[in-house]
Protein backbone atom coordinates (compact mmCIF):
# COMPACT_ATOMS: atom_id res chain seq x y z
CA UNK A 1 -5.90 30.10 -119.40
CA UNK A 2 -8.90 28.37 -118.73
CA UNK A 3 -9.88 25.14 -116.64
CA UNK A 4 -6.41 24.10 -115.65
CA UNK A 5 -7.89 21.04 -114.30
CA UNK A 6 -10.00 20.05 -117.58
CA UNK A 7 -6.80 20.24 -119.14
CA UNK A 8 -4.76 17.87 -116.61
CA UNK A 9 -7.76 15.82 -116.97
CA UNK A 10 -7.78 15.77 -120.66
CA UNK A 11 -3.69 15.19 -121.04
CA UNK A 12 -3.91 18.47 -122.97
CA UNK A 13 -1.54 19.95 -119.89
CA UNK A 14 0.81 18.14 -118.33
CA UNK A 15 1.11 18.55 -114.17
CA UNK A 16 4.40 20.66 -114.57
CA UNK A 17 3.13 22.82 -117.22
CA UNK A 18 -0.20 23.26 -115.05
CA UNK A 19 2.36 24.50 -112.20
CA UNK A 20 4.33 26.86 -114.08
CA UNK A 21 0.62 28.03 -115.09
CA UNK A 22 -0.40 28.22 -111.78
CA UNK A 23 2.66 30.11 -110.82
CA UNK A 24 2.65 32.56 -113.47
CA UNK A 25 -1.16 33.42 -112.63
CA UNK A 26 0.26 33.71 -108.65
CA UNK A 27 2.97 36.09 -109.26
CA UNK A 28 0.86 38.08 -111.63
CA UNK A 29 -1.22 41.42 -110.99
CA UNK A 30 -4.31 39.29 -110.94
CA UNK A 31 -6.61 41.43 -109.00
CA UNK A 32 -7.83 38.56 -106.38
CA UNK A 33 -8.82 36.48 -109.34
CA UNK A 34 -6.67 33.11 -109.50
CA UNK A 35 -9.10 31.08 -109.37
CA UNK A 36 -11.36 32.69 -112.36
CA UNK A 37 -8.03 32.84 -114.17
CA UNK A 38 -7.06 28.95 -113.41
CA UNK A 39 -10.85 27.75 -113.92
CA UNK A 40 -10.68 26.55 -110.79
CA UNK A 41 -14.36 26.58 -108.54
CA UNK A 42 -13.47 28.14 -105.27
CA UNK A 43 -13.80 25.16 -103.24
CA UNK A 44 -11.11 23.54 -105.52
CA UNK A 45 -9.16 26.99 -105.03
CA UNK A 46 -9.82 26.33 -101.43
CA UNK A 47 -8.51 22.82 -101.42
CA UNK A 48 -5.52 23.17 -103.32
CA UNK A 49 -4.63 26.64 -99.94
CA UNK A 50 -5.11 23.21 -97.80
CA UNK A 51 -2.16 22.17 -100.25
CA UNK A 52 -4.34 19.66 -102.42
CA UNK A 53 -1.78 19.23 -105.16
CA UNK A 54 -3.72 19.90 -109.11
CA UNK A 55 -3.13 16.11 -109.48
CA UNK A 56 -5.65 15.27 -106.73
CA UNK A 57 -7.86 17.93 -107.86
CA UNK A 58 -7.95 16.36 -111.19
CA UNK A 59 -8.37 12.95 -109.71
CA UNK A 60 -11.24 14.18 -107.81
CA UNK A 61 -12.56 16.62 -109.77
CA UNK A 62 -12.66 13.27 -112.28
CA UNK A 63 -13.74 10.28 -109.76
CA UNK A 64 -15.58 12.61 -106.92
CA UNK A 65 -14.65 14.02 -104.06
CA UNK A 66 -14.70 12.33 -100.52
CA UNK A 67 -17.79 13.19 -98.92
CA UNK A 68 -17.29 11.49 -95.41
CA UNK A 69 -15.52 13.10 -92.73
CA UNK A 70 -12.76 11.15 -92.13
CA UNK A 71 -13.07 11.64 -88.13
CA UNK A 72 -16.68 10.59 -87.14
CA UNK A 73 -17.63 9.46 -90.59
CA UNK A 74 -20.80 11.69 -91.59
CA UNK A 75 -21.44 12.88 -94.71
CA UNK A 76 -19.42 16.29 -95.45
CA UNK A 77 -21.65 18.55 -98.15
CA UNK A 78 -18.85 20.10 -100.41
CA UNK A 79 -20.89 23.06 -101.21
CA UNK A 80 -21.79 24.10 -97.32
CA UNK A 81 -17.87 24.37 -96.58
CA UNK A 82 -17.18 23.48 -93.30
CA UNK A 83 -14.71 21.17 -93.83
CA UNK A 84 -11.00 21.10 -94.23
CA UNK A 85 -8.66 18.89 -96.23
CA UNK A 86 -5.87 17.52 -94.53
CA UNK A 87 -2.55 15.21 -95.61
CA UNK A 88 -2.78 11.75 -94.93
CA UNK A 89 -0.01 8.88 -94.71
CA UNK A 90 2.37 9.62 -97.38
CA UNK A 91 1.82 13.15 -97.57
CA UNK A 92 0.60 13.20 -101.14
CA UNK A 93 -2.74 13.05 -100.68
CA UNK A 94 -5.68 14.10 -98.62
CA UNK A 95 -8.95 13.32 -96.89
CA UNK A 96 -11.57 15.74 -95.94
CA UNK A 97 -12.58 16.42 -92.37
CA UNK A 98 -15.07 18.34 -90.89
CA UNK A 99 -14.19 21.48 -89.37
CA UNK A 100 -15.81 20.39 -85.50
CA UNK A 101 -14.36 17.45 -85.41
CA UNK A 102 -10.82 18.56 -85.41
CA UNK A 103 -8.70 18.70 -82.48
């Protein structure tokens, strides 16, 4: 399967069909390679092990992803890692902290 997250985007997939996806790839012999096999990036790979759920990786993957730590407010750079994502409020979604700054 490719892009799992296009396809959420796109309607093509629906969330529970891009779970039972997602599963199948897990429980497979997939050599390491879920997120090649998901066409996922690895820091939405990473995100979703911080228990983004694929609807908020659609939804930022779609709209962009926070970029300021949500502890002292500076810019977090996607790209240079460093950062974690952790559940806010309801539990259903997330904001993006930087690694130093956590407790």
């Amino acid at each position: 399967m490719a892009d799992i997250i296009k396809k959420i985007i796109e309607g093509s997939l629906t969330l529970d069909e891009a779970y039972d996806e997602f599963d199948r790839v897990l429980e497979s012999d997939h050599g390491g390679k879920v997120p090649e096999l998901l066409g996922l990036t690895k820091i939405e790979y990473t995100a979703n092990c911080h228990s983004v759920g694929l609807d908020e990786l659609a939804e930022w993957r779609k709209n962009g992803w926070p970029n300021k730590c949500a502890i002292c407010g500076k810019k977090i750079v996607i790209e240079n890692w460093g950062w974690f994502a952790r559940e806010i409020n309801d539990g259903e979604s997330h904001e993006l902290v930087h690694i130093d700054c956590m407790d």
